[in-house]
N, C-alpha and C. Protein backbone atom coordinates (compact mmCIF):
# COMPACT_ATOMS: atom_id res chain seq x y z
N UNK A 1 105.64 113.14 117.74
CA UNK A 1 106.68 112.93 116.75
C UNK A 1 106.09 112.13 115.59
N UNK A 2 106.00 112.83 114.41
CA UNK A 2 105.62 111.79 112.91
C UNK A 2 106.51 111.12 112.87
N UNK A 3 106.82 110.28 112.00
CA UNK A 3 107.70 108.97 111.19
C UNK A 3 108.91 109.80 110.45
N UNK A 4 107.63 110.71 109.71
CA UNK A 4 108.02 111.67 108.25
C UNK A 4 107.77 112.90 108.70
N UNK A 5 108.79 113.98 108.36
CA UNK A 5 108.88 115.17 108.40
C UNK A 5 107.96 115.58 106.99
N UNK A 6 107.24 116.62 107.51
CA UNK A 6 106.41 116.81 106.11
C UNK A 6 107.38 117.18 104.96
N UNK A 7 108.45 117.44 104.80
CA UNK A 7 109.10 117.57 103.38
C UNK A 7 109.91 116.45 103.32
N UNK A 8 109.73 115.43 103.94
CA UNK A 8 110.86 113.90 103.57
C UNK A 8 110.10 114.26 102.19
N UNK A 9 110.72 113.64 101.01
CA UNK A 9 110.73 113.25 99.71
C UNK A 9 110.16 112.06 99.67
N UNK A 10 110.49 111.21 99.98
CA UNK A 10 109.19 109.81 99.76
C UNK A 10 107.69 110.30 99.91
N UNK A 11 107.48 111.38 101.12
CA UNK A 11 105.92 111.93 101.33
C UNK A 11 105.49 113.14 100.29
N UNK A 12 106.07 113.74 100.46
CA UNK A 12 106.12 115.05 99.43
C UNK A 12 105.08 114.56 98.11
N UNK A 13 105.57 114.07 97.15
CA UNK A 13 104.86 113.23 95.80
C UNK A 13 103.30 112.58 96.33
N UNK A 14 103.09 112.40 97.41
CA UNK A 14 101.79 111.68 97.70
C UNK A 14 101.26 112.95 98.46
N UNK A 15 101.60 113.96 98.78
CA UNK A 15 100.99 114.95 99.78
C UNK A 15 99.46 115.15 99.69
N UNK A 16 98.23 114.82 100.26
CA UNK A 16 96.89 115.22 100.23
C UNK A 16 96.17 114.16 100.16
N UNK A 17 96.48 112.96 100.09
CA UNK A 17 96.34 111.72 99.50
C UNK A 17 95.45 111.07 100.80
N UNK A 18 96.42 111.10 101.69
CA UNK A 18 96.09 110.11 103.18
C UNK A 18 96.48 111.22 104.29
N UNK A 19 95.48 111.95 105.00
CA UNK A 19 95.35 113.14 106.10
C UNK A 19 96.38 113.62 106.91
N UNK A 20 97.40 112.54 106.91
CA UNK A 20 98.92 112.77 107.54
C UNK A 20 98.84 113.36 109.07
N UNK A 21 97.19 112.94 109.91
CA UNK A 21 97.40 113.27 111.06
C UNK A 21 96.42 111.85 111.63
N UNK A 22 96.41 111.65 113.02
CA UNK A 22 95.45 110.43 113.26
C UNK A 22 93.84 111.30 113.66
N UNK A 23 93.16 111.28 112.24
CA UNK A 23 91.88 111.85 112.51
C UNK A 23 91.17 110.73 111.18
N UNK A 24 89.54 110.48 111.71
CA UNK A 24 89.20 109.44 111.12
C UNK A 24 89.21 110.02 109.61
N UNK A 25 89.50 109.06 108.77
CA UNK A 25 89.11 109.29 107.14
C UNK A 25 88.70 107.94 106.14
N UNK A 26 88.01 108.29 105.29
CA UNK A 26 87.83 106.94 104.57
C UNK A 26 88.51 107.35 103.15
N UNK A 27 88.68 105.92 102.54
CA UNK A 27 89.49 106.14 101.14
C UNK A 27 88.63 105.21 100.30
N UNK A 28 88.47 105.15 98.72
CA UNK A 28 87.80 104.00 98.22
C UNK A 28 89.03 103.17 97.51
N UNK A 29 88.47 102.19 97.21
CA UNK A 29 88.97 101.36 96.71
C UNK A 29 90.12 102.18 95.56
N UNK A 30 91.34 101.59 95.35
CA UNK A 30 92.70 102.47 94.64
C UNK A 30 92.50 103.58 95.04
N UNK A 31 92.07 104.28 95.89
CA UNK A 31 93.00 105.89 96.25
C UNK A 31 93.58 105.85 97.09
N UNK A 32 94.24 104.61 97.70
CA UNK A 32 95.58 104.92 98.36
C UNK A 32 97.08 105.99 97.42
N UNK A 33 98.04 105.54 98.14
CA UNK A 33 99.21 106.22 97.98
C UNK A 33 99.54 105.11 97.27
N UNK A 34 99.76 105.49 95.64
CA UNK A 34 100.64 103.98 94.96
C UNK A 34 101.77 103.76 94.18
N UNK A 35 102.47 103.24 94.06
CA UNK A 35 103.45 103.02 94.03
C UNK A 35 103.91 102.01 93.30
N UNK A 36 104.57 101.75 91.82
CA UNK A 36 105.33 100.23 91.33
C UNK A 36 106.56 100.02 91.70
N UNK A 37 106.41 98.38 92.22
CA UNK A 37 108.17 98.43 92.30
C UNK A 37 107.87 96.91 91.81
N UNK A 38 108.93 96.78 90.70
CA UNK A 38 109.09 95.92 89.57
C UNK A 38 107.97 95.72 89.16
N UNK A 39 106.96 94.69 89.42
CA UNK A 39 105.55 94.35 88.20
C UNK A 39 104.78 94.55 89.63
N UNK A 40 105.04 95.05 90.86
CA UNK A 40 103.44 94.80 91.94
C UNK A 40 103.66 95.90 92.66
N UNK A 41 102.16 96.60 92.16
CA UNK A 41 101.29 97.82 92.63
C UNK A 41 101.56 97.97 94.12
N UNK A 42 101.81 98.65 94.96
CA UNK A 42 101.62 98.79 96.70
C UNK A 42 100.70 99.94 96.57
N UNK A 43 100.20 99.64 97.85
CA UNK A 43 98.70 101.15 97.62
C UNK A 43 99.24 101.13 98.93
N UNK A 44 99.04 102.51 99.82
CA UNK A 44 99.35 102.36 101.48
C UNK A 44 98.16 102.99 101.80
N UNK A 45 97.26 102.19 102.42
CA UNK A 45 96.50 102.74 102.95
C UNK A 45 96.45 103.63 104.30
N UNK A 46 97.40 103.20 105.15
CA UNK A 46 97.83 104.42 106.44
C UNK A 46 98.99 104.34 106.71
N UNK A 47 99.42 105.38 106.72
CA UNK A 47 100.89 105.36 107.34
C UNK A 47 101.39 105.74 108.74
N UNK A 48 102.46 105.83 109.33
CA UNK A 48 102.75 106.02 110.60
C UNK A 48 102.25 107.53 110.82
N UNK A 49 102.16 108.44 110.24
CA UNK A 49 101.52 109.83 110.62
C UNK A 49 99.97 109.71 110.62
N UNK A 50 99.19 108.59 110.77
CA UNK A 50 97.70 108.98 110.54
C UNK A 50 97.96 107.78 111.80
N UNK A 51 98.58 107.02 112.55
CA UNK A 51 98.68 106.39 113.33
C UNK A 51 99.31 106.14 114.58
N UNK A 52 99.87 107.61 114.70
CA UNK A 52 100.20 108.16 115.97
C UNK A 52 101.98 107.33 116.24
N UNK A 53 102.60 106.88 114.61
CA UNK A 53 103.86 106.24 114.88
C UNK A 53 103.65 104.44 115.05
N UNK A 54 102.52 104.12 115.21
CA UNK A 54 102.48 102.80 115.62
C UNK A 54 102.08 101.65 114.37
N UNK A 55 102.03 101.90 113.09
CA UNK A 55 102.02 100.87 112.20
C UNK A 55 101.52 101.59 110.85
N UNK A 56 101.76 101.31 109.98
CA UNK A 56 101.37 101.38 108.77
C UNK A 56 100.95 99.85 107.69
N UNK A 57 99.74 100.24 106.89
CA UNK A 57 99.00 99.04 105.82
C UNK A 57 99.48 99.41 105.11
N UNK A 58 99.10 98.31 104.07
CA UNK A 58 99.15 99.26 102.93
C UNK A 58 98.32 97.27 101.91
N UNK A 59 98.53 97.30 100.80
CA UNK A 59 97.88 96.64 100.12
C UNK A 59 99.20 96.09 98.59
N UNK A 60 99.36 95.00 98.19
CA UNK A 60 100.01 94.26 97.06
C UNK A 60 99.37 93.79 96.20
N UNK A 61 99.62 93.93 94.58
CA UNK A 61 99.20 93.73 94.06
C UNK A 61 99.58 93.15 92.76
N UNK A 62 99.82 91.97 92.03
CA UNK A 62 100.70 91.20 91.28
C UNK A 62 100.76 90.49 90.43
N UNK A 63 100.64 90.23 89.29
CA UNK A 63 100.97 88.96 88.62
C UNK A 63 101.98 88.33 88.85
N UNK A 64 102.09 87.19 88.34
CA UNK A 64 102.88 85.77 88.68
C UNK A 64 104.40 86.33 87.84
N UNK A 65 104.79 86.54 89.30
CA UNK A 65 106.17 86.72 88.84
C UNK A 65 107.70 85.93 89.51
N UNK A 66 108.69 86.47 89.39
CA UNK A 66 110.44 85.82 89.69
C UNK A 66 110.13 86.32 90.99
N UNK A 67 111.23 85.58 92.06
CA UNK A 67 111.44 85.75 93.79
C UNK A 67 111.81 86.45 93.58
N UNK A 68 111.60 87.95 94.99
CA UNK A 68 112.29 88.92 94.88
C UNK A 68 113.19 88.72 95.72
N UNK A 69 114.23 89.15 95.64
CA UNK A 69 115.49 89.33 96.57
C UNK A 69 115.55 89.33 97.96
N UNK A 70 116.23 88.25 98.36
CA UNK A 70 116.35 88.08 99.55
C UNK A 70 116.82 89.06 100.52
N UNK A 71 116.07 89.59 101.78
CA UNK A 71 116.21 90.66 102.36
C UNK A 71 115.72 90.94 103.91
N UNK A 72 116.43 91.50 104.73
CA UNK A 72 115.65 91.40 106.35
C UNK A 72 116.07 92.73 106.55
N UNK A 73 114.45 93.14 106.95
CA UNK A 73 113.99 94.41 108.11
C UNK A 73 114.83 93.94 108.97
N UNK A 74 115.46 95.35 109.49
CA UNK A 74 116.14 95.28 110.99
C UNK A 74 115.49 96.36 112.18
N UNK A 75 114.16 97.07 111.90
CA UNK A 75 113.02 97.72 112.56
C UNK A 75 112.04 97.77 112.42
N UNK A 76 111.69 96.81 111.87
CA UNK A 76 109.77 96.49 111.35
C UNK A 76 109.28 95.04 111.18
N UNK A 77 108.35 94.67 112.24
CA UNK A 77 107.49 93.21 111.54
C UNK A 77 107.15 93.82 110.67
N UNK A 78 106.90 92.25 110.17
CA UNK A 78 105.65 92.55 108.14
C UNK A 78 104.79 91.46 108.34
N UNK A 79 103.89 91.87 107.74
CA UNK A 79 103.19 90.31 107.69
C UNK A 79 102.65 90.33 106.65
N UNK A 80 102.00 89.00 106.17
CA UNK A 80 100.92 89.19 104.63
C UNK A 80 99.82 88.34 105.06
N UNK A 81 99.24 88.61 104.33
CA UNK A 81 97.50 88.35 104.84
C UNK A 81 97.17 88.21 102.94
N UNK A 82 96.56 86.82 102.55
CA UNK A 82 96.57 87.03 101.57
C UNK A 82 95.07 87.28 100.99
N UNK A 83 94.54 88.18 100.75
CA UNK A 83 93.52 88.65 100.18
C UNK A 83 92.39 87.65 99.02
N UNK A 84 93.56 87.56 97.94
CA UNK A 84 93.40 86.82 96.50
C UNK A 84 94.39 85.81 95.95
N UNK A 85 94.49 84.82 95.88
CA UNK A 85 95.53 84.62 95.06
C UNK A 85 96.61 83.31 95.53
N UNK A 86 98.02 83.54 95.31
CA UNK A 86 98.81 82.72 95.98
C UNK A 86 100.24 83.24 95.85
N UNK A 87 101.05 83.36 96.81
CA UNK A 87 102.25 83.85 97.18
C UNK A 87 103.38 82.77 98.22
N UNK A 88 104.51 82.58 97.17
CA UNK A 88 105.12 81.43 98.28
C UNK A 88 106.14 82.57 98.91
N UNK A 89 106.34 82.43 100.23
CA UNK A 89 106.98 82.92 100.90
C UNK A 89 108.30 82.41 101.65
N UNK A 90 109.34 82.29 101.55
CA UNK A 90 110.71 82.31 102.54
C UNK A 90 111.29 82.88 103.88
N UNK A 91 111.25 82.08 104.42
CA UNK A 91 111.51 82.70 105.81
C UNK A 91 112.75 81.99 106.25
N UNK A 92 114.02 82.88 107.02
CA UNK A 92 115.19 82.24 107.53
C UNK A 92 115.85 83.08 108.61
N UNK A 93 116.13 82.01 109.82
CA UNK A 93 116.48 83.28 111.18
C UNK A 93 118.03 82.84 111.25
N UNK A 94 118.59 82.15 110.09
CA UNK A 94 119.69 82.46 109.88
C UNK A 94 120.68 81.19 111.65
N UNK A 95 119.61 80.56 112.09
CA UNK A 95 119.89 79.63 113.01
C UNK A 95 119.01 77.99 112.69
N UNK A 96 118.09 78.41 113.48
CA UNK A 96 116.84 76.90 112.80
C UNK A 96 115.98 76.85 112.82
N UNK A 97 115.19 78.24 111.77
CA UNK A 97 114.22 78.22 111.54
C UNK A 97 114.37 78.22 110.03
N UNK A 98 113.81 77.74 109.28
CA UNK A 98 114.16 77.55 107.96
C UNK A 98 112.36 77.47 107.28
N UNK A 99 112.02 78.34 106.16
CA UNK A 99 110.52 77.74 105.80
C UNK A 99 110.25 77.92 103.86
N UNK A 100 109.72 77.37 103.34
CA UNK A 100 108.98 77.97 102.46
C UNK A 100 108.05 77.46 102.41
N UNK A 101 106.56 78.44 102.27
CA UNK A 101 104.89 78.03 102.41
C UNK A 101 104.48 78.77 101.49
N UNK A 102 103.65 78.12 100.84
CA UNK A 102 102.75 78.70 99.60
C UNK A 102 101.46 79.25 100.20
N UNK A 103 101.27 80.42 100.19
CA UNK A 103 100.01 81.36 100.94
C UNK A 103 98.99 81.14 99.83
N UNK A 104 97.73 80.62 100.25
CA UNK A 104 96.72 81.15 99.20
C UNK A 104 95.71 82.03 100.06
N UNK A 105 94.43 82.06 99.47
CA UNK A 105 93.50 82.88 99.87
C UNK A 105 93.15 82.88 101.08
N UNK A 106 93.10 83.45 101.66
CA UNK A 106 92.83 83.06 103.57
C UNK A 106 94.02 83.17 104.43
N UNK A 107 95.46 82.91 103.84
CA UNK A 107 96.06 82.34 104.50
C UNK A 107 96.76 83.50 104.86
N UNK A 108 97.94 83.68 106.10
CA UNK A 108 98.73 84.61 107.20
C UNK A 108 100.29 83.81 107.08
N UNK A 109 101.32 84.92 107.18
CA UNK A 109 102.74 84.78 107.53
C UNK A 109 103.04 86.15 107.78
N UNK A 110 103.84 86.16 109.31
CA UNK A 110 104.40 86.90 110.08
C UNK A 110 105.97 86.50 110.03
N UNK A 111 106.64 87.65 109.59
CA UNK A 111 108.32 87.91 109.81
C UNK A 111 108.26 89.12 110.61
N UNK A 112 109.22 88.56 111.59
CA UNK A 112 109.60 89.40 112.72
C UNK A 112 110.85 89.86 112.28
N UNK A 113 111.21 90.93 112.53
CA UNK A 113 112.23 91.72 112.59
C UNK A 113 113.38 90.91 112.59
N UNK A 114 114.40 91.01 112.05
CA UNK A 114 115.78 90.18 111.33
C UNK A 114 115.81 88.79 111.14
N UNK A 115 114.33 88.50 110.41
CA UNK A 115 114.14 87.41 109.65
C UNK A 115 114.69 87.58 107.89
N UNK A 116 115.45 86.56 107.76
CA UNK A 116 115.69 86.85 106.19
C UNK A 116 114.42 86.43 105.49
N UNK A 117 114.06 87.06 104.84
CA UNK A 117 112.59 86.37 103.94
C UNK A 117 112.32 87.20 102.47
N UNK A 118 111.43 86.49 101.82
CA UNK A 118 111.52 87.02 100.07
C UNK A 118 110.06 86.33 99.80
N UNK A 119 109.73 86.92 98.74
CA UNK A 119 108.47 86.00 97.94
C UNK A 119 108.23 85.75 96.57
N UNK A 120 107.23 85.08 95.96
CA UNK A 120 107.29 84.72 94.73
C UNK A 120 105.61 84.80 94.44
N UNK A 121 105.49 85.85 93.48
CA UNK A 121 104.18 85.75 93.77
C UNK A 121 103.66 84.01 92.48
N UNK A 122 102.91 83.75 92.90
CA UNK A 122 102.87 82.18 91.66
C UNK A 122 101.66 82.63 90.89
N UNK A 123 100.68 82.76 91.16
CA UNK A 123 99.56 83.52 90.17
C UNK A 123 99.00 85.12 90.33
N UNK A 124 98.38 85.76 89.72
CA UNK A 124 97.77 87.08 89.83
C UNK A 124 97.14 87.05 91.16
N UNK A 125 97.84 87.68 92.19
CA UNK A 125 97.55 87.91 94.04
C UNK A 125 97.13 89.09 94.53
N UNK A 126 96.67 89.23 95.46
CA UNK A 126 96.65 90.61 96.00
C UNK A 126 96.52 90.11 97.66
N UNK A 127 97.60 91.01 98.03
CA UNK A 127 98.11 90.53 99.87
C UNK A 127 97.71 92.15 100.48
N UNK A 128 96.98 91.90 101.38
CA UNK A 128 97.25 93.20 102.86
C UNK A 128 98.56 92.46 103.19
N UNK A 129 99.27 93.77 104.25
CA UNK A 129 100.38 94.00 104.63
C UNK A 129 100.37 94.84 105.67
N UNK A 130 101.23 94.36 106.83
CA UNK A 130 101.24 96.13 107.56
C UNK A 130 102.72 95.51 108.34
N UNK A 131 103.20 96.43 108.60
CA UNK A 131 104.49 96.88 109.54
C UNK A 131 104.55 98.02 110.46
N UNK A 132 105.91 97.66 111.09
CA UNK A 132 106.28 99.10 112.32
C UNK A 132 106.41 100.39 111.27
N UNK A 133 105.51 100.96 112.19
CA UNK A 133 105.51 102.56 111.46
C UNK A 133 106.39 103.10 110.42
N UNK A 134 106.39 103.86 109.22
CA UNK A 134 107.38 104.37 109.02
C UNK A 134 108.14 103.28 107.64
N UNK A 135 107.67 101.95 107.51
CA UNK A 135 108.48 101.49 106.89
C UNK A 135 107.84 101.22 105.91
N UNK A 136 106.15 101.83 105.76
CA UNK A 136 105.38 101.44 104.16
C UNK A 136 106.24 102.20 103.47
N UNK A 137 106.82 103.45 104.06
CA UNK A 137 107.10 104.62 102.41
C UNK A 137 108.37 104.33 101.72
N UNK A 138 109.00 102.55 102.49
CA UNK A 138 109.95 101.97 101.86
C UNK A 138 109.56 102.11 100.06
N UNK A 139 108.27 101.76 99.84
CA UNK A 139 107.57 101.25 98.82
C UNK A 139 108.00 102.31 97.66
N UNK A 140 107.65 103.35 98.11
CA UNK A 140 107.77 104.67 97.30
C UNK A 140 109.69 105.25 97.37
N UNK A 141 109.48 104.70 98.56
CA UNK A 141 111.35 105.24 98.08
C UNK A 141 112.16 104.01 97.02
N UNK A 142 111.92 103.13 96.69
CA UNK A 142 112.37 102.10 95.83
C UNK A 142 111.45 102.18 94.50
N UNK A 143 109.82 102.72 94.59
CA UNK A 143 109.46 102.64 93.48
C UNK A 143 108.82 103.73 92.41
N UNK A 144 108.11 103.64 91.66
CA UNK A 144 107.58 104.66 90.38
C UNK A 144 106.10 105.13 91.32
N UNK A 145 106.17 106.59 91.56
CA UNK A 145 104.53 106.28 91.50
C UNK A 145 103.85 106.67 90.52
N UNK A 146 102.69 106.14 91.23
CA UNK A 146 101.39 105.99 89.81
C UNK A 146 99.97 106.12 89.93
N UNK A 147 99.00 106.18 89.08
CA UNK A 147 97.75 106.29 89.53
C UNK A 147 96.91 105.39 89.36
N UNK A 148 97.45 104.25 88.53
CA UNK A 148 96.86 103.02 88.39
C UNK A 148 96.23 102.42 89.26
N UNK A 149 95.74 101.55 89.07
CA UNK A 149 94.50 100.73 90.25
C UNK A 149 95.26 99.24 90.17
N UNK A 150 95.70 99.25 88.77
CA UNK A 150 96.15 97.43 88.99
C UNK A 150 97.57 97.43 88.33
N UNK A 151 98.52 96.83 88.58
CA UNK A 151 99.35 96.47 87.81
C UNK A 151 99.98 97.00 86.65
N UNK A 152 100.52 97.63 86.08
CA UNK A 152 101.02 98.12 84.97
C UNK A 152 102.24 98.40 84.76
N UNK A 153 102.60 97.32 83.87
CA UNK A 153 104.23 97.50 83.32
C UNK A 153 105.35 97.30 84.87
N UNK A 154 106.32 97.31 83.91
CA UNK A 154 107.60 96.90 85.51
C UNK A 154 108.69 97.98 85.61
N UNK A 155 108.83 98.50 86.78
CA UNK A 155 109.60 99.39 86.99
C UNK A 155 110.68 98.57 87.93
N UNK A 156 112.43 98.90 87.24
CA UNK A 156 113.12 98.19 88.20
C UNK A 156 113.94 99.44 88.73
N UNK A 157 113.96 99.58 89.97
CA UNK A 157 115.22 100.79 90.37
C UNK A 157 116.91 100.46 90.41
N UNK A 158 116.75 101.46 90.07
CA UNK A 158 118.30 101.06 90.18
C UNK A 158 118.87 100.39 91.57
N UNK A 159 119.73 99.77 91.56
CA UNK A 159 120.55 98.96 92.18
C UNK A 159 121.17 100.55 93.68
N UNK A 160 121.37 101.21 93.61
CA UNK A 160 121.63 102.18 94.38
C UNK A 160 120.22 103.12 94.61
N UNK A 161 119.75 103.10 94.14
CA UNK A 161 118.58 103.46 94.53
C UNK A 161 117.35 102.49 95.89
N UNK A 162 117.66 101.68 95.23
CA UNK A 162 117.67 100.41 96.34
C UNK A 162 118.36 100.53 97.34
N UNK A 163 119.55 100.24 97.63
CA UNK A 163 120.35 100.47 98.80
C UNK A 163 120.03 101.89 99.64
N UNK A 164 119.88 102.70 98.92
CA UNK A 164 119.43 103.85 99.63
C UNK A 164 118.45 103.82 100.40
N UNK A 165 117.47 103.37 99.79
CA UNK A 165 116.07 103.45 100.15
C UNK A 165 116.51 101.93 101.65
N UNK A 166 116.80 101.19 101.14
CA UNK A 166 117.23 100.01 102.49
C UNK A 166 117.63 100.86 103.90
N UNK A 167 119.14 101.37 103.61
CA UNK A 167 119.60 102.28 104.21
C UNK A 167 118.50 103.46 105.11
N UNK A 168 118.24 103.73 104.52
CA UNK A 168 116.54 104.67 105.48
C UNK A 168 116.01 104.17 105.78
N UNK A 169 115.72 103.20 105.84
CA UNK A 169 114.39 102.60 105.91
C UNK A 169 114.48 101.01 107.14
N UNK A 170 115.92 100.78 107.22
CA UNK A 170 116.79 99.55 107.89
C UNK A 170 116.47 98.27 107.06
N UNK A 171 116.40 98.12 106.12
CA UNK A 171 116.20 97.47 105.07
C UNK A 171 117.53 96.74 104.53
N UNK A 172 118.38 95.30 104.91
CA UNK A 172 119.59 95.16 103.98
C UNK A 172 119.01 93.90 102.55
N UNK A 173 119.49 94.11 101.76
CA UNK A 173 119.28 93.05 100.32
C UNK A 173 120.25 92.47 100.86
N UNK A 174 119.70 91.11 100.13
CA UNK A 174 120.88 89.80 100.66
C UNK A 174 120.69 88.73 99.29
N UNK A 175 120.94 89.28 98.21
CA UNK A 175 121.04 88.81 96.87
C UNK A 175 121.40 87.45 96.61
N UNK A 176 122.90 87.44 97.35
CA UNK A 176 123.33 86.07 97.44
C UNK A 176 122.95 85.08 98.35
N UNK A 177 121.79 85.72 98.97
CA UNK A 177 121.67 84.83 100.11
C UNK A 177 120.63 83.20 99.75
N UNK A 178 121.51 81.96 100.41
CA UNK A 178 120.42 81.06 100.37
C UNK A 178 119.46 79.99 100.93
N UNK A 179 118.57 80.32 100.67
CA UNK A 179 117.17 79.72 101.13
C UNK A 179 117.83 78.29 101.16
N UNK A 180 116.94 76.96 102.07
CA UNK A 180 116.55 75.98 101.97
C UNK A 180 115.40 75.34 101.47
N UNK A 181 115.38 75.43 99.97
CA UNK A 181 114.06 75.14 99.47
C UNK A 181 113.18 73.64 99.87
């Protein structure tokens, strides 16, 4: 069983890109699957069909920008691994766990599944990423794709376009929601 039916629409637009079966392949540097959503690049480097269902990478990429919207996976860890850079992160289990940590270069944060959490990127970053199968092509269902390598311009989706893409994906926005800074 794939993640993605070969004509889902999030895959379709990237078709040839990444082998869409689990057989070895290499990619170079930006020829992932990419994608803007608001000002930061996502590249996916594998997705749940080249991984037999069991996780998908993918790669972030950013200038120093506003927190994004508060929001919890309800079928996928995430984690960030920060590559370059610095990213403060929010984490809330909505009982008593409460966090915000500023990630720099080297540094790891794991949200488990119906953690509320958001980030801010603070200078020009670039984070690995991976989750439960199936939930990189969140990226592409919320954003523009593109062929860029870095950053370019900001794409915002619409507000229902968003929800949609949540909605598939078990994804809820929690706009009003608030952190303990």
């Amino acid at each position: 069983m794939t993640t993605f039916p070969a004509d889902d629409p999030d895959k379709i637009a990237f078709a040839g890109i990444l082998p869409a079966a689990p057989k070895p392949y290499v990619i170079g540097n930006g020829q992932g699957e990419k994608s803007l959503v608001f000002d930061q690049l996502f590249e996916i480097l594998v997705s749940g069909d080249e991984t037999s269902d069991q996780y998908g990478a993918w790669t972030m990429k950013a200038p120093r920008g506003e927190r994004i919207p508060a929001h919890v996976h309800h079928r996928t860890h995430e984690f960030f691994y920060v590559i370059d850079g610095e990213i403060s992160v929010w984490m809330d289990d909505q009982a008593d766990y409460h966090s915000k940590t500023t990630l720099t270069t080297g540094d790891f944060a794991f949200v488990p599944i119906g953690i509320v959490h958001a980030f801010k990127i603070e200078n020009t970053t670039t984070v690995f990423g991976a989750g439960t199968a199936g939930f990189e092509r969140f990226f592409h269902a919320i954003g523009q794709k593109t062929d860029a390598t870095e950053p370019q311009g900001v794409f915002v989706p619409d507000f229902s376009v968003m929800r949609a893409a949540g909605e598939k994906y078990w994804t809820q926005f929690m706009p009003e929601f608030q952190f303990r800074d």
